[in-house]
C-alpha atoms as a PDB file:
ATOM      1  CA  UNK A   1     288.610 -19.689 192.610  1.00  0.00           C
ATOM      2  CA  UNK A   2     288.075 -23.373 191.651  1.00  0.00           C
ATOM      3  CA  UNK A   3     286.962 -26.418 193.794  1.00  0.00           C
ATOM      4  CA  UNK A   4     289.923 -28.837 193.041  1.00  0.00           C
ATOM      5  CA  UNK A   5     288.696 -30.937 195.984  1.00  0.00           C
ATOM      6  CA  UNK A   6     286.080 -31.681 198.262  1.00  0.00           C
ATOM      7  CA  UNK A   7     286.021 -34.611 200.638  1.00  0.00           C
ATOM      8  CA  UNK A   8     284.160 -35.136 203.633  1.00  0.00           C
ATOM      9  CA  UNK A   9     285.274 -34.708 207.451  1.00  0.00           C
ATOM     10  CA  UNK A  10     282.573 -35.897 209.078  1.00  0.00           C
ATOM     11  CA  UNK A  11     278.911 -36.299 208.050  1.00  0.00           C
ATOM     12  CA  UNK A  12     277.620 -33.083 208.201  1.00  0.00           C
ATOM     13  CA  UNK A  13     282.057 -31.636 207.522  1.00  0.00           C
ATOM     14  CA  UNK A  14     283.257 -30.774 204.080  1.00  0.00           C
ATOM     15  CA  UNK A  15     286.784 -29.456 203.563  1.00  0.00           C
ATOM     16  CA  UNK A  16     287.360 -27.968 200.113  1.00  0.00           C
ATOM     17  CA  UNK A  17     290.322 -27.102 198.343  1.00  0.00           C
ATOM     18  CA  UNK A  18     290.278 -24.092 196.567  1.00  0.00           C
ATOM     19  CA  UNK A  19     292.770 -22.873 193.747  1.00  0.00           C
ATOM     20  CA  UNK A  20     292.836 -19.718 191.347  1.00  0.00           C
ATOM     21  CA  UNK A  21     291.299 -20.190 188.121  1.00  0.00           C
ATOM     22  CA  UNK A  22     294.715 -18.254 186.782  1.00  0.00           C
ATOM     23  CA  UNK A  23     298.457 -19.523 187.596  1.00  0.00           C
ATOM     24  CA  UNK A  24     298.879 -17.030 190.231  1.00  0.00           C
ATOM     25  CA  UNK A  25     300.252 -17.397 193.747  1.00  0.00           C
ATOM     26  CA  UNK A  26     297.563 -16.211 196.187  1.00  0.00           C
ATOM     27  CA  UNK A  27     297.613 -13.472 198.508  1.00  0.00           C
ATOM     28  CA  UNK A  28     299.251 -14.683 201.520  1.00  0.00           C
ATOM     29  CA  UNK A  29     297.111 -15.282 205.118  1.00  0.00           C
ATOM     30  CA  UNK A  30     298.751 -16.453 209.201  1.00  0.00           C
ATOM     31  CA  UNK A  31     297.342 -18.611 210.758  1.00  0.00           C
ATOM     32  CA  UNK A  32     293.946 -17.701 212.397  1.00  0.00           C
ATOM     33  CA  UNK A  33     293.011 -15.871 208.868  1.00  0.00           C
ATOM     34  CA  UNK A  34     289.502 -16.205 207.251  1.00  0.00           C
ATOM     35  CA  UNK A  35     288.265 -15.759 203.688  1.00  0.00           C
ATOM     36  CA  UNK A  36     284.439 -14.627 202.688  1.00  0.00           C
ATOM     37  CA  UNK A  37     283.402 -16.977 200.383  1.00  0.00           C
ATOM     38  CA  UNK A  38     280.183 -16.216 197.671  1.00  0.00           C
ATOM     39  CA  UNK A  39     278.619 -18.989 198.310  1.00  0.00           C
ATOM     40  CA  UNK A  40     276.531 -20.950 195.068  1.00  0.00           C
ATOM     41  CA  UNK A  41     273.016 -19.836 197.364  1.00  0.00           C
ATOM     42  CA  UNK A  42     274.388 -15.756 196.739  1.00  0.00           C
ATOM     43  CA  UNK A  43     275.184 -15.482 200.148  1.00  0.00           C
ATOM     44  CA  UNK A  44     278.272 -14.492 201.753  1.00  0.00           C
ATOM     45  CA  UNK A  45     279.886 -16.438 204.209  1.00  0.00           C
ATOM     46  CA  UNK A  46     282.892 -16.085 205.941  1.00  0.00           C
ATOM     47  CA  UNK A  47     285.194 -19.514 206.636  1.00  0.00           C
ATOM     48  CA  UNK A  48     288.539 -20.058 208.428  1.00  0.00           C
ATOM     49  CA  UNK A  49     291.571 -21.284 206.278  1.00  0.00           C
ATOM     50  CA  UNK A  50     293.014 -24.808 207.497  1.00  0.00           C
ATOM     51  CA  UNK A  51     295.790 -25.355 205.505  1.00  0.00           C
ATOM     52  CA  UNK A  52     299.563 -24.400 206.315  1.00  0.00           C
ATOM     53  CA  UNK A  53     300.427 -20.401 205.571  1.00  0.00           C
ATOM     54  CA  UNK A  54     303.495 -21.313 203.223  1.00  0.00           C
ATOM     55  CA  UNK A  55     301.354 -23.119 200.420  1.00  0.00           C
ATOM     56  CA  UNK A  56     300.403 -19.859 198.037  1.00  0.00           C
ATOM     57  CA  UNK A  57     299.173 -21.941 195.828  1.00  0.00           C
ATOM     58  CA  UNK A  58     295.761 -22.850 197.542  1.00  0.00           C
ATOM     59  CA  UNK A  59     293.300 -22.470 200.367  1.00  0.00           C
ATOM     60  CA  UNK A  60     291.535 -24.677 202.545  1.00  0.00           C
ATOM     61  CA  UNK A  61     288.043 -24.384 204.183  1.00  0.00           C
ATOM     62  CA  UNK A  62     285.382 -26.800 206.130  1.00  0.00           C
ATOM     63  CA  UNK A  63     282.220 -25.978 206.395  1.00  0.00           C
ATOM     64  CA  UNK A  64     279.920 -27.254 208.401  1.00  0.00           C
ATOM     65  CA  UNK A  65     276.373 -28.142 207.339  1.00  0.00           C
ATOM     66  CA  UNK A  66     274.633 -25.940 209.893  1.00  0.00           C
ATOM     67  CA  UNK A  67     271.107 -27.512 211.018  1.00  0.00           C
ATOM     68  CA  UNK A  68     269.188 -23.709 210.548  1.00  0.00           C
ATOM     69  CA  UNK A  69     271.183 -22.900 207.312  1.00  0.00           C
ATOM     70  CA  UNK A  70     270.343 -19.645 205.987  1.00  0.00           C
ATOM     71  CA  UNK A  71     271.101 -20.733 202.449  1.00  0.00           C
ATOM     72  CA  UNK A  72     275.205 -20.896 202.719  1.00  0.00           C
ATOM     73  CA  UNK A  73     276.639 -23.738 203.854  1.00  0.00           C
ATOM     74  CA  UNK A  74     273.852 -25.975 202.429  1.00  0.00           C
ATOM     75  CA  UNK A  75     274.233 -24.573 198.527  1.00  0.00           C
ATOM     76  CA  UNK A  76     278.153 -25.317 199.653  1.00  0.00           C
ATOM     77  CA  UNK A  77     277.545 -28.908 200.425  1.00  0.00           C
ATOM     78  CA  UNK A  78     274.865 -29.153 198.109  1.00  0.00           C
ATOM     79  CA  UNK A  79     275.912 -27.460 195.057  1.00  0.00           C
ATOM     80  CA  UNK A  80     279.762 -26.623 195.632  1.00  0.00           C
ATOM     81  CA  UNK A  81     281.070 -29.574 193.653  1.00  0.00           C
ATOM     82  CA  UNK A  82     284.667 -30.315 192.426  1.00  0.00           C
ATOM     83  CA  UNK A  83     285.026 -27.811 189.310  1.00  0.00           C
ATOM     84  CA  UNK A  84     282.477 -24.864 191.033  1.00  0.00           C
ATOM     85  CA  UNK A  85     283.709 -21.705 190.212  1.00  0.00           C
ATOM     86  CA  UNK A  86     283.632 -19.635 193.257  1.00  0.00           C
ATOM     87  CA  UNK A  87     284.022 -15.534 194.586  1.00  0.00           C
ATOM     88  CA  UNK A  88     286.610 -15.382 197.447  1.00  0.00           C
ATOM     89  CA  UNK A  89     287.768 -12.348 199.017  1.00  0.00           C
ATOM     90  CA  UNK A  90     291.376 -12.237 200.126  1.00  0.00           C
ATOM     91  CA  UNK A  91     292.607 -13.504 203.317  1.00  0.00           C
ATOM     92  CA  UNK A  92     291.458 -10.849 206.246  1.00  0.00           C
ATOM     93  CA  UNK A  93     292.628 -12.390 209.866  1.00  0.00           C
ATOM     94  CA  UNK A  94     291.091 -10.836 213.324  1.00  0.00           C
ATOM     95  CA  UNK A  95     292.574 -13.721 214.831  1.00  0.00           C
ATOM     96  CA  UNK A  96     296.018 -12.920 215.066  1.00  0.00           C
ATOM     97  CA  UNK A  97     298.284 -15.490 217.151  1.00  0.00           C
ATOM     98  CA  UNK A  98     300.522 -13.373 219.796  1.00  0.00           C
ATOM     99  CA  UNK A  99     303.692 -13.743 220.437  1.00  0.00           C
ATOM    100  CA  UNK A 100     304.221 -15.839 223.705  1.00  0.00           C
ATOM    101  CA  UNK A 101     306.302 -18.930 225.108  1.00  0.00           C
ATOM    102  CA  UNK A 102     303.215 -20.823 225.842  1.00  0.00           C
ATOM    103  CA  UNK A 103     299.674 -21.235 224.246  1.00  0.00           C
ATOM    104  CA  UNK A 104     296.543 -23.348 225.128  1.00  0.00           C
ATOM    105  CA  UNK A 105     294.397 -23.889 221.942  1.00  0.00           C
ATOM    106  CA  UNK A 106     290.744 -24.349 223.099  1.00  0.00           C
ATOM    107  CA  UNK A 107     288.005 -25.902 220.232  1.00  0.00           C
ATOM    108  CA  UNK A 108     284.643 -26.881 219.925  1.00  0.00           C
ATOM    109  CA  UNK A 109     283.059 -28.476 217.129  1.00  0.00           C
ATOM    110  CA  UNK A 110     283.626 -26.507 213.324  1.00  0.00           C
ATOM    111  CA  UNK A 111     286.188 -23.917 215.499  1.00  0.00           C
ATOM    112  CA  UNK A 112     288.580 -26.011 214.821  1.00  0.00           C
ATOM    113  CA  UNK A 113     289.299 -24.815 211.831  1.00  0.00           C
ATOM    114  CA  UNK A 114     291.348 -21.883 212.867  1.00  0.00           C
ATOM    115  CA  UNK A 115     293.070 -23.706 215.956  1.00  0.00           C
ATOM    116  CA  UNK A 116     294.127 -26.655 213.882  1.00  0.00           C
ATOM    117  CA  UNK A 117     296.046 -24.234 211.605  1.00  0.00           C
ATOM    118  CA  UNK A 118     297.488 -22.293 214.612  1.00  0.00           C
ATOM    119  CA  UNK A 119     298.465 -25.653 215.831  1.00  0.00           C
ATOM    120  CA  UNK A 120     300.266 -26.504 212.666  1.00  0.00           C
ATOM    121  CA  UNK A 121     301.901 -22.813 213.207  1.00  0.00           C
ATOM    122  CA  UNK A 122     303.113 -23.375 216.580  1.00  0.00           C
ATOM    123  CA  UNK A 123     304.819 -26.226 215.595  1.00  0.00           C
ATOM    124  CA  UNK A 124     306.545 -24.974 212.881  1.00  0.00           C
ATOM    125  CA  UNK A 125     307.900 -22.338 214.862  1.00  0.00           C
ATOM    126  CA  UNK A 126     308.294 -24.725 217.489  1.00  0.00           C
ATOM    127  CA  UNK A 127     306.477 -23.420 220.422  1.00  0.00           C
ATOM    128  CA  UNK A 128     305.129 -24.896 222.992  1.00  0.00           C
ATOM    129  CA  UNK A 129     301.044 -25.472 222.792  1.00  0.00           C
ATOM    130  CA  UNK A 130     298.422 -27.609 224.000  1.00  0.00           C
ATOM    131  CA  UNK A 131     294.656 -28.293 222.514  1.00  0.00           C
ATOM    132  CA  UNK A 132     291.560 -29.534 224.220  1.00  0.00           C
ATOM    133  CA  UNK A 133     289.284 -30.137 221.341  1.00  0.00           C
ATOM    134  CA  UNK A 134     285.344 -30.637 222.546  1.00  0.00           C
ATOM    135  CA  UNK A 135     283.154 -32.531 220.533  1.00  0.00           C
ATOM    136  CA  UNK A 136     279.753 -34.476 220.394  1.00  0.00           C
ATOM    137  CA  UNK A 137     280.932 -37.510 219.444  1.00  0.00           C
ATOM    138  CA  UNK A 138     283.766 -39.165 217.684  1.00  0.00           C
ATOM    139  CA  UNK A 139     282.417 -39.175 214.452  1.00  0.00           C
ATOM    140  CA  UNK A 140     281.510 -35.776 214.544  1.00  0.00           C
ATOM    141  CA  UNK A 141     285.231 -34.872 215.283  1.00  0.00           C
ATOM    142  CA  UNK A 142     286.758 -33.630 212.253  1.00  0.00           C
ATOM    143  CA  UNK A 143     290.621 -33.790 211.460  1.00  0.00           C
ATOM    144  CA  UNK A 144     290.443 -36.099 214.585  1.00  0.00           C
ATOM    145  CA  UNK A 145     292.880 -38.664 212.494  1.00  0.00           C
ATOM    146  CA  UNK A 146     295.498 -35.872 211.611  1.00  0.00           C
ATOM    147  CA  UNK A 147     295.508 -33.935 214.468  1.00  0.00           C
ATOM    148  CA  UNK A 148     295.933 -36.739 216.753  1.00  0.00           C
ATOM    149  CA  UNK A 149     298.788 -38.083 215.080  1.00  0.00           C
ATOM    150  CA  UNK A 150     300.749 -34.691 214.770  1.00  0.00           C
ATOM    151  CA  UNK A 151     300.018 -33.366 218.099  1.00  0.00           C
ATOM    152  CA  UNK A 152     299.856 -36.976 219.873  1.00  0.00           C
ATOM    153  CA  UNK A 153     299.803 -35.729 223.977  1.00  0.00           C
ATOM    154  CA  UNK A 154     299.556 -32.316 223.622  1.00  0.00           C
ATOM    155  CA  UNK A 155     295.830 -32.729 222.304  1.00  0.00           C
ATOM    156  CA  UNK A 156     292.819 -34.012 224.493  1.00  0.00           C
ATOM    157  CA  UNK A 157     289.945 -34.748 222.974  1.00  0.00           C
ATOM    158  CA  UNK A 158     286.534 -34.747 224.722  1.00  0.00           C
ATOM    159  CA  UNK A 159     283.246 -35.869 223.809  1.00  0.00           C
ATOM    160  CA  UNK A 160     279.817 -35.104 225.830  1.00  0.00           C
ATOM    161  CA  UNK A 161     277.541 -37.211 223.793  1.00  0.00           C
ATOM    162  CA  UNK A 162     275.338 -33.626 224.147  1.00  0.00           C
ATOM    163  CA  UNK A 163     274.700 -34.775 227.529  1.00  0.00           C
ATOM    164  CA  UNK A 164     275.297 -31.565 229.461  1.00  0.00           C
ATOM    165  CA  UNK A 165     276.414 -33.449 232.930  1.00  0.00           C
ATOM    166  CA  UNK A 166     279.162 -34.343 230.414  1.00  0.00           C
ATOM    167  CA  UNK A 167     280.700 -30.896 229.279  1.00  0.00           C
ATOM    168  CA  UNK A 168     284.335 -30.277 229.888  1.00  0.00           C
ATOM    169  CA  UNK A 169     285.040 -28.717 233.069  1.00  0.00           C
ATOM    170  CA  UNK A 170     287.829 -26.127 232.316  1.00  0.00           C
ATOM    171  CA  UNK A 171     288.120 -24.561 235.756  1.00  0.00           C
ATOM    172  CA  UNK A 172     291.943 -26.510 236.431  1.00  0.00           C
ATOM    173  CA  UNK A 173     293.152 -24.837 233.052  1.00  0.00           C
ATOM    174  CA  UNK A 174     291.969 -21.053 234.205  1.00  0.00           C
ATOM    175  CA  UNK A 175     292.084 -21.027 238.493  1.00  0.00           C
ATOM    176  CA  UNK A 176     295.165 -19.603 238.784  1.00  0.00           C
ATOM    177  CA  UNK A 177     296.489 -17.272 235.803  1.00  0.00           C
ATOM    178  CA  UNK A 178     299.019 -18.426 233.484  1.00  0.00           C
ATOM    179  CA  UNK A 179     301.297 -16.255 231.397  1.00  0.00           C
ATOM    180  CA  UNK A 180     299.980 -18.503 229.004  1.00  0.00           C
ATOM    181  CA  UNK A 181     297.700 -16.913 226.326  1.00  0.00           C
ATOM    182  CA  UNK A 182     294.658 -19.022 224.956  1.00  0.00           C
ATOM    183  CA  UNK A 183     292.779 -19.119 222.044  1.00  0.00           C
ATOM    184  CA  UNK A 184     289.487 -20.106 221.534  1.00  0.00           C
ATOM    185  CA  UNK A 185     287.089 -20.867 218.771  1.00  0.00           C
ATOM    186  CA  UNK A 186     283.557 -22.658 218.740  1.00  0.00           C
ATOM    187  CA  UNK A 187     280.064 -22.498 220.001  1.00  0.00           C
ATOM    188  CA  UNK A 188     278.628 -19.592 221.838  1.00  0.00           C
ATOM    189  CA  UNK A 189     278.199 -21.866 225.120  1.00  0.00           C
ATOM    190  CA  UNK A 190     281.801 -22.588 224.819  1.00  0.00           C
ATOM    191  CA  UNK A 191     283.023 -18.844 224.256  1.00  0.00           C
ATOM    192  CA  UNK A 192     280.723 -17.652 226.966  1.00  0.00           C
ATOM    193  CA  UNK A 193     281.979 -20.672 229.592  1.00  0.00           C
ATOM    194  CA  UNK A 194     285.824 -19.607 228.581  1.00  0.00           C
ATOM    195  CA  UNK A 195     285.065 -15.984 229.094  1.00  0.00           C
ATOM    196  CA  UNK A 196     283.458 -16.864 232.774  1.00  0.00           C
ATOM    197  CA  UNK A 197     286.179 -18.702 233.898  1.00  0.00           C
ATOM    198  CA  UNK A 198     288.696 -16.650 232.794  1.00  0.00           C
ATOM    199  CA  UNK A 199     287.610 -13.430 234.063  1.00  0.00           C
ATOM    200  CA  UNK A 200     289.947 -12.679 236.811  1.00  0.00           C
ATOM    201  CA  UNK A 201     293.065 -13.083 233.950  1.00  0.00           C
ATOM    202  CA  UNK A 202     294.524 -10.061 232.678  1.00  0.00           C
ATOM    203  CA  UNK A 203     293.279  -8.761 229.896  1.00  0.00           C
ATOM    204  CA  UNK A 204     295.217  -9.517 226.526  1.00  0.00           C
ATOM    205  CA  UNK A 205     295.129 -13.521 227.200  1.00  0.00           C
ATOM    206  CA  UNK A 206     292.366 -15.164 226.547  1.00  0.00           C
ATOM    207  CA  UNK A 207     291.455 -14.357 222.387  1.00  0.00           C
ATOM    208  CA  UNK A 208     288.545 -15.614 220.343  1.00  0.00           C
ATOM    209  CA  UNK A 209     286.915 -15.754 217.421  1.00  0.00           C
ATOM    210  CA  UNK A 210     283.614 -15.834 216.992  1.00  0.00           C
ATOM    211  CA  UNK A 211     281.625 -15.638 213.573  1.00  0.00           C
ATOM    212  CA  UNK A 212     278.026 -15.509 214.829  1.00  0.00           C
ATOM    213  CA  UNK A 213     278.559 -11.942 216.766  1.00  0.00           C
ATOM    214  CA  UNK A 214     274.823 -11.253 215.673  1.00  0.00           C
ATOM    215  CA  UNK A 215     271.683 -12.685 215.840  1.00  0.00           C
ATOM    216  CA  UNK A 216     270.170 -12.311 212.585  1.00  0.00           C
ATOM    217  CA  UNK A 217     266.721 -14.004 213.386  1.00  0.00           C
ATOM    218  CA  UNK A 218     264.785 -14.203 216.319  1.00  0.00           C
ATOM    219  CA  UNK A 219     262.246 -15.992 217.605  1.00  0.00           C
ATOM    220  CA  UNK A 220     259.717 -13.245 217.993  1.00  0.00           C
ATOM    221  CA  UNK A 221     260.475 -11.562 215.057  1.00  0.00           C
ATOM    222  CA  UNK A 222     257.425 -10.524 211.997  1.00  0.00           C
ATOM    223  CA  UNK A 223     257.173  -9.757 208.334  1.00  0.00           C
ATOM    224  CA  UNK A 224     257.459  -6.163 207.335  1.00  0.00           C
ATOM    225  CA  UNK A 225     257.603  -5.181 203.984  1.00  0.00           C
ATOM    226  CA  UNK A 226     260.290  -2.857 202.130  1.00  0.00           C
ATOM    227  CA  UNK A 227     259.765  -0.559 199.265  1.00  0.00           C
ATOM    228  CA  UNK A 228     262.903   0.557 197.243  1.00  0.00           C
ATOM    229  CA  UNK A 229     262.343   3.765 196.178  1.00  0.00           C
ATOM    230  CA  UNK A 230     264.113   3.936 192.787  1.00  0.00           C
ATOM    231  CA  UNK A 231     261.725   1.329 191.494  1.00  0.00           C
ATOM    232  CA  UNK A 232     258.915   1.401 193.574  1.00  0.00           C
ATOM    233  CA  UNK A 233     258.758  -2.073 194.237  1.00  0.00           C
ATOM    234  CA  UNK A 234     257.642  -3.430 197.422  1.00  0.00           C
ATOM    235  CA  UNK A 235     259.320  -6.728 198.708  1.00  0.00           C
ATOM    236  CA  UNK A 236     258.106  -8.533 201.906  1.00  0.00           C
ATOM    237  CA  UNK A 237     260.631 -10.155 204.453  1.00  0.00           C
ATOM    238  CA  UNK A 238     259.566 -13.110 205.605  1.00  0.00           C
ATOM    239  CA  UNK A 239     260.055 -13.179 210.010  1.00  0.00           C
ATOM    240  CA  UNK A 240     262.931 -15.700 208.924  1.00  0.00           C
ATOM    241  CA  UNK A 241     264.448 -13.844 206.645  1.00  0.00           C
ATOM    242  CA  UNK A 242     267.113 -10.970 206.559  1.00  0.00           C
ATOM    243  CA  UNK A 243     266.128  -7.871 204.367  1.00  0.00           C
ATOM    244  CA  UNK A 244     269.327  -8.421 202.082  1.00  0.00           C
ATOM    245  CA  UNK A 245     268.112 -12.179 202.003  1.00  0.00           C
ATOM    246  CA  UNK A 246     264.356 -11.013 200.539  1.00  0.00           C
ATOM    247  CA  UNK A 247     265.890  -8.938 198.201  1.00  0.00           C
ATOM    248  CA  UNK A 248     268.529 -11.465 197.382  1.00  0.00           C
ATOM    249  CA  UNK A 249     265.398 -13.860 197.224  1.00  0.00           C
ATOM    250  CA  UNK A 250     263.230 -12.170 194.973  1.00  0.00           C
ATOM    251  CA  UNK A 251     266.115 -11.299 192.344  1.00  0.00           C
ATOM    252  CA  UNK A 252     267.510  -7.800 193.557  1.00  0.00           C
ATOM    253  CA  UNK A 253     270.900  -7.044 193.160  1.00  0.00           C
ATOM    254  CA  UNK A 254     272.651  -6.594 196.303  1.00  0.00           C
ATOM    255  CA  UNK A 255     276.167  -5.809 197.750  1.00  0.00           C
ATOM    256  CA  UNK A 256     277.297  -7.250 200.749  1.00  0.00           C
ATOM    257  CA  UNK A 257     280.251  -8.941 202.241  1.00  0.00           C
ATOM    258  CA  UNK A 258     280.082 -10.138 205.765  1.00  0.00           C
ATOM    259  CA  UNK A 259     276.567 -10.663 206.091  1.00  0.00           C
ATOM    260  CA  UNK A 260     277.110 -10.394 210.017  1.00  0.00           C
ATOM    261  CA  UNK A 261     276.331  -6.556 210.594  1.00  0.00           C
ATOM    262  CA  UNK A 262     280.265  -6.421 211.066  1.00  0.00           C
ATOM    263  CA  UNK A 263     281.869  -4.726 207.805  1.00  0.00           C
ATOM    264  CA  UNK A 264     279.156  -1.891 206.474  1.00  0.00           C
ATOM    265  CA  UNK A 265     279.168  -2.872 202.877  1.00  0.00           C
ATOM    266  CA  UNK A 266     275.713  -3.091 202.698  1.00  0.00           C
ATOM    267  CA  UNK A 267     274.743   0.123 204.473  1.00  0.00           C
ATOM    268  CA  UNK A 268     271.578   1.795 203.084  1.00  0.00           C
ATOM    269  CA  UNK A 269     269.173   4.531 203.327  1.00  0.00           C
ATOM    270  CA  UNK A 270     266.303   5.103 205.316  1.00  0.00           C
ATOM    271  CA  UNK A 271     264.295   7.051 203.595  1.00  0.00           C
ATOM    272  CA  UNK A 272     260.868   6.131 205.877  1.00  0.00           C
ATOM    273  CA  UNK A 273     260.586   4.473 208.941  1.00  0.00           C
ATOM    274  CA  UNK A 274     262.162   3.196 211.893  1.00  0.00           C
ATOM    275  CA  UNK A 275     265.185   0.368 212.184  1.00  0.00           C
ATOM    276  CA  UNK A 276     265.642  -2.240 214.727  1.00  0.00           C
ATOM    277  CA  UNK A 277     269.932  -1.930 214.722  1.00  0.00           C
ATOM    278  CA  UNK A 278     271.598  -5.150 215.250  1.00  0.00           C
ATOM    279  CA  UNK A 279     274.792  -4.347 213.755  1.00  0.00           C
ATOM    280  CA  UNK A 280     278.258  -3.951 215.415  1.00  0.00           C
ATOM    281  CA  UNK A 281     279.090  -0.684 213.014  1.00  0.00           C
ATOM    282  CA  UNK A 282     276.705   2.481 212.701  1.00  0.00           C
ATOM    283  CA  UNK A 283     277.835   4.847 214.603  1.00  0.00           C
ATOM    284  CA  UNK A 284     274.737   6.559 216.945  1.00  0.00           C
ATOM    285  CA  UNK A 285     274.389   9.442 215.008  1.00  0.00           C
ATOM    286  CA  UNK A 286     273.985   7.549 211.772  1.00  0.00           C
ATOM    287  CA  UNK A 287     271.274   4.937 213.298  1.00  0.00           C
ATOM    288  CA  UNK A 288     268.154   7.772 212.657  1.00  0.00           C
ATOM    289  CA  UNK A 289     268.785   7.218 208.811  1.00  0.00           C
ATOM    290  CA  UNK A 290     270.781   4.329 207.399  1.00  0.00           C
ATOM    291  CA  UNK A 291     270.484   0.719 208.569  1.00  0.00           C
ATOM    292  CA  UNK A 292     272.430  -2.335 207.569  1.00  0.00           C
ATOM    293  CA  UNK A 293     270.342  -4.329 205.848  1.00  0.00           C
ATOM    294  CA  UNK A 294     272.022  -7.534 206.629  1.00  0.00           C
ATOM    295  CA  UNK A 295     270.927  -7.879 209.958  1.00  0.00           C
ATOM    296  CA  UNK A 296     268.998  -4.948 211.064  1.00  0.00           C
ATOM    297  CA  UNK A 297     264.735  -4.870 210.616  1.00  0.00           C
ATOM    298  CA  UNK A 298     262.237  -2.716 211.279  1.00  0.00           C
ATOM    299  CA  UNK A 299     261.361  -1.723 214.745  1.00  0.00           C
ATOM    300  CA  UNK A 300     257.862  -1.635 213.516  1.00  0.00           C
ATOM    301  CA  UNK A 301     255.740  -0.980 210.316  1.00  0.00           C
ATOM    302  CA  UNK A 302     257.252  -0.987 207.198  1.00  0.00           C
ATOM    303  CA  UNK A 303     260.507   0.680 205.650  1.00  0.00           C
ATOM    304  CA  UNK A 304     261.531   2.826 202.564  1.00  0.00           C
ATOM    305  CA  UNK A 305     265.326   2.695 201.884  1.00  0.00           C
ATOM    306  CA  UNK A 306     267.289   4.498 198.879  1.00  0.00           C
ATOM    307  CA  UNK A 307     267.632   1.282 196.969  1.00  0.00           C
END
């Protein structure tokens, strides 16, 4: 796909508008849907659609520019310019809406994205929604403007100026269970608050999404070094680095999709040593041999995979 247009949201906010490079109508999405996006840095990166679900002829991201970027969103707001040529994958969504009478949309920061498209959704189908939208600051609010306009009362915004004596105190929305079902998308404070105060709902209600399900880097975390044994070469991952980031660093080809120890594409070989798992997919019985290299390291010493 092609950036037709990128315009900032806030100042660390893009939102880019991608089309195919051939007259084609794209593979549909719903509302809550994602696309992994190849970013210009190599790395995969996966990034909620905006726009409405009838327009086939384009999708819509925002990306934030995230403070410890690993290398993909800053080559996207760095080097993702109007007429970049880009890799998308189509449209996967785990994110589904349900089918209710009432919703509460909860955001915080960049999880918007998903919850301002559900929002547009909900209101085509004409159902009846509300949004509490938490934010630093005004002018690090994005699609503050539209949203405020087409939602008018049913959306509260709140800032906390990152003081936190000022967070949002959600306990009136969740002390007595609704029939209502909420969905929420944002920082892991702000998933792990919702999930405390909702705990005595019934389970089905309360959805999120949440694109950071592993820590990739630590703060106690070393170098190790990994030898691929069809060439013999030995690369060394930095303490801040993923393996597939080393190897993507020092010019190895490598396959990969999610990047988030959540898909298995890049599932590999041990041939020596011992892994430290970190992924959400090997099953037990396959964690003595294979690792995923996107988010897994060595436990200790150095590895040898079949690469």
């Amino acid at each position: 796909m092609r950036v037709a247009q990128k315009r900032a949201l806030t100042e660390q906010i893009a939102e880019f508008t991608l089309v195919p490079l051939e007259d084609a109508n794209l593979p549909p999405y719903t509302a809550g849907a994602h696309v992994t996006v190849k970013t210009p840095s190599g790395a995969m990166r996966r990034y909620s659609l905006v726009g409405g679900t009838s327009d086939s002829s384009k999708y819509v991201i925002a990306v934030k520019r995230e403070p410890q970027s690993r290398g993909g969103s800053a080559s996207m707001h760095d080097m993702a310019t109007e007429g970049t040529d880009l890799l998308v994958e189509p449209p996967e969504n785990d994110f589904e809406l349900t089918d209710v009478s009432e919703y509460l949309l909860i955001a915080g920061g960049i999880g918007v994205t998903p919850i301002y498209a559900m929002a547009q959704e909900l209101e085509r189908q004409k159902k009846r929604f509300k949004i509490i939208y938490c934010t630093r600051s005004q002018n690090e609010t994005a699609y503050l403007d539209e949203m405020t306009v087409a939602f008018g009362d049913r959306i509260l915004i709140h800032h906390d100026d990152g003081d936190p004596a000022k967070v949002y105190d959600f306990w009136d929305h969740f002390a007595e269970p609704q029939t209502t079902h909420v969905f929420c998308c944002g920082p892991q404070p702000l998933m792990e608050e919702i999930r405390a105060v909702s705990g005595h709902w019934p389970e089905g209600r309360v959805h999120f999404e949440d694109f950071k399900p592993v820590e990739v880097v630590r703060a106690d975390d070393v170098a190790f070094d990994v030898t691929l044994s069809k060439s013999g070469k030995t690369v060394t991952v930095p303490a801040d680095r993923s393996i597939l980031e080393a190897l993507r660093d020092s010019g190895h080809q490598t396959v990969s999709s999610c990047e988030s120890g959540t898909c298995g594409t890049c599932k590999t070989r041990i041939l020596k040593g011992e892994a430290e798992h970190r992924d959400m997919v090997l099953m037990d019985h396959e964690k003595g041999d294979h690792i995923m290299i996107c988010v897994s390291r060595a436990k200790s010493g150095d590895l040898v995979l079949d690469l």
